[in-house]
Protein backbone atom coordinates (compact mmCIF):
# COMPACT_ATOMS: atom_id res chain seq x y z
CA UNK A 1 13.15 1.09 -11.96
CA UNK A 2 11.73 4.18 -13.65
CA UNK A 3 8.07 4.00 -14.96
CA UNK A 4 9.57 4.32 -18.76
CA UNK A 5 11.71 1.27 -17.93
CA UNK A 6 8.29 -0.74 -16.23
CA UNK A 7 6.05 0.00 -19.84
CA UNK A 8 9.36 -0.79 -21.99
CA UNK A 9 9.64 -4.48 -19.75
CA UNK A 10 5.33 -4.97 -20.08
CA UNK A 11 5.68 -4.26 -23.78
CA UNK A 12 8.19 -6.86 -24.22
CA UNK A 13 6.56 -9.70 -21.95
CA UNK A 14 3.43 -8.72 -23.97
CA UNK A 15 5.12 -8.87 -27.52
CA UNK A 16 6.96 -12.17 -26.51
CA UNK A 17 3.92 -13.58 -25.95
CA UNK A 18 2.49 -13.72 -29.14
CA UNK A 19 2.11 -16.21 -31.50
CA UNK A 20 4.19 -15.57 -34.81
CA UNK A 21 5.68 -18.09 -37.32
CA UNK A 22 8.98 -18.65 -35.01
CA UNK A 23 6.90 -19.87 -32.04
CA UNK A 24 5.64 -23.67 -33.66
CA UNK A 25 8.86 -23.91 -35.89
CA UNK A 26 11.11 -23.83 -33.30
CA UNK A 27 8.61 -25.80 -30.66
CA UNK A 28 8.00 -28.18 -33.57
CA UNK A 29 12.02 -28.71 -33.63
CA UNK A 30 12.09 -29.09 -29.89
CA UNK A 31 9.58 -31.87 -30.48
CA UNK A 32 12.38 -33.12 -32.74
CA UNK A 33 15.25 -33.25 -30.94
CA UNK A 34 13.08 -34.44 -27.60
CA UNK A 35 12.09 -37.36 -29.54
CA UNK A 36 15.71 -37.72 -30.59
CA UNK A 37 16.95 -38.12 -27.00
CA UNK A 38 13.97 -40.41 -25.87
CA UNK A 39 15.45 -42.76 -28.50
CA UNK A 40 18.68 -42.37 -27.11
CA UNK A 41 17.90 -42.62 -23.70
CA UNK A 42 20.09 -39.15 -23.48
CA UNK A 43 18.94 -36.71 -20.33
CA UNK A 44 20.92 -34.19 -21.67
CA UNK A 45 19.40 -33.76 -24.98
CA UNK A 46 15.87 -34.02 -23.67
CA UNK A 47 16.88 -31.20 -21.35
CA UNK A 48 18.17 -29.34 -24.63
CA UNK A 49 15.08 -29.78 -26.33
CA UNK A 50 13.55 -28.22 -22.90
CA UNK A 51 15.78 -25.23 -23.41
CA UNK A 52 15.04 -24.66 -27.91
CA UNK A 53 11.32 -24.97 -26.56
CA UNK A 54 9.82 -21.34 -27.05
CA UNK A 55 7.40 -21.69 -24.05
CA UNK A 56 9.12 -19.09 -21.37
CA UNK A 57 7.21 -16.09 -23.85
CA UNK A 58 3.50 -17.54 -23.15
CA UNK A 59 4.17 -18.02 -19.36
CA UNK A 60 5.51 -14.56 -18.82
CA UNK A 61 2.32 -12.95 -20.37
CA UNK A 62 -0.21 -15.15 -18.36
CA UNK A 63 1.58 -14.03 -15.11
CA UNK A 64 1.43 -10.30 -16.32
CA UNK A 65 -1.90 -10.59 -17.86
CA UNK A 66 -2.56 -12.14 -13.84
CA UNK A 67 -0.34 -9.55 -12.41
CA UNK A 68 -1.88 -6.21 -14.50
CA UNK A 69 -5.58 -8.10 -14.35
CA UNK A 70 -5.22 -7.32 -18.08
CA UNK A 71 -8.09 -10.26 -19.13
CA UNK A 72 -6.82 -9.92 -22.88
CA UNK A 73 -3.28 -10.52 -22.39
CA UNK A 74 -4.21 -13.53 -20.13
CA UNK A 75 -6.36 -15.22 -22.22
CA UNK A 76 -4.05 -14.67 -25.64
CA UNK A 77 -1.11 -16.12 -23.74
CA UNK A 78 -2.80 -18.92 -22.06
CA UNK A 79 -4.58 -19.78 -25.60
CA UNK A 80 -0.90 -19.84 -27.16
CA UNK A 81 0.54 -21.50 -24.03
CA UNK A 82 -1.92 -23.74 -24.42
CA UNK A 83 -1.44 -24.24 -28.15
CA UNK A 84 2.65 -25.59 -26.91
């Protein structure tokens, strides 16, 4: 992997992992359709909801704000990880 490659990947991880207007909209409908397949008793659309769930951007940036020992990336992400 060439270094331009490595800073394009970090930027990414880092700009996924903040918190913009998409993040609780689409969490919020998650939360939605979750509920939805509790009341149905349905695995499979609980396991949707899992996937519409925007939480993947948070978790990358607290394991590269771990990784890079980059303390402002770690505690952004883990705030809006912890915001989920």
């Amino acid at each position: 992997m060439t270094p331009k490659r490595r800073l394009d990947v970090r930027r990414t991880i880092e700009v996924n992992s903040e918190f913009d207007v998409a993040f609780p909209a689409m969490n919020a409908l998650a939360t939605v359709v979750a509920c939805y397949g509790l009341f149905e008793n349905s695995p499979a659309v609980v396991i949707g909801a899992m996937i519409i769930a925007m939480l993947l951007g948070p978790i990358s940036g607290v394991g590269l704000g771990l990784v890079d020992k980059n303390n402002n990336l770690l505690r952004e992400a883990a705030l809006h990880w912890q915001g989920a």
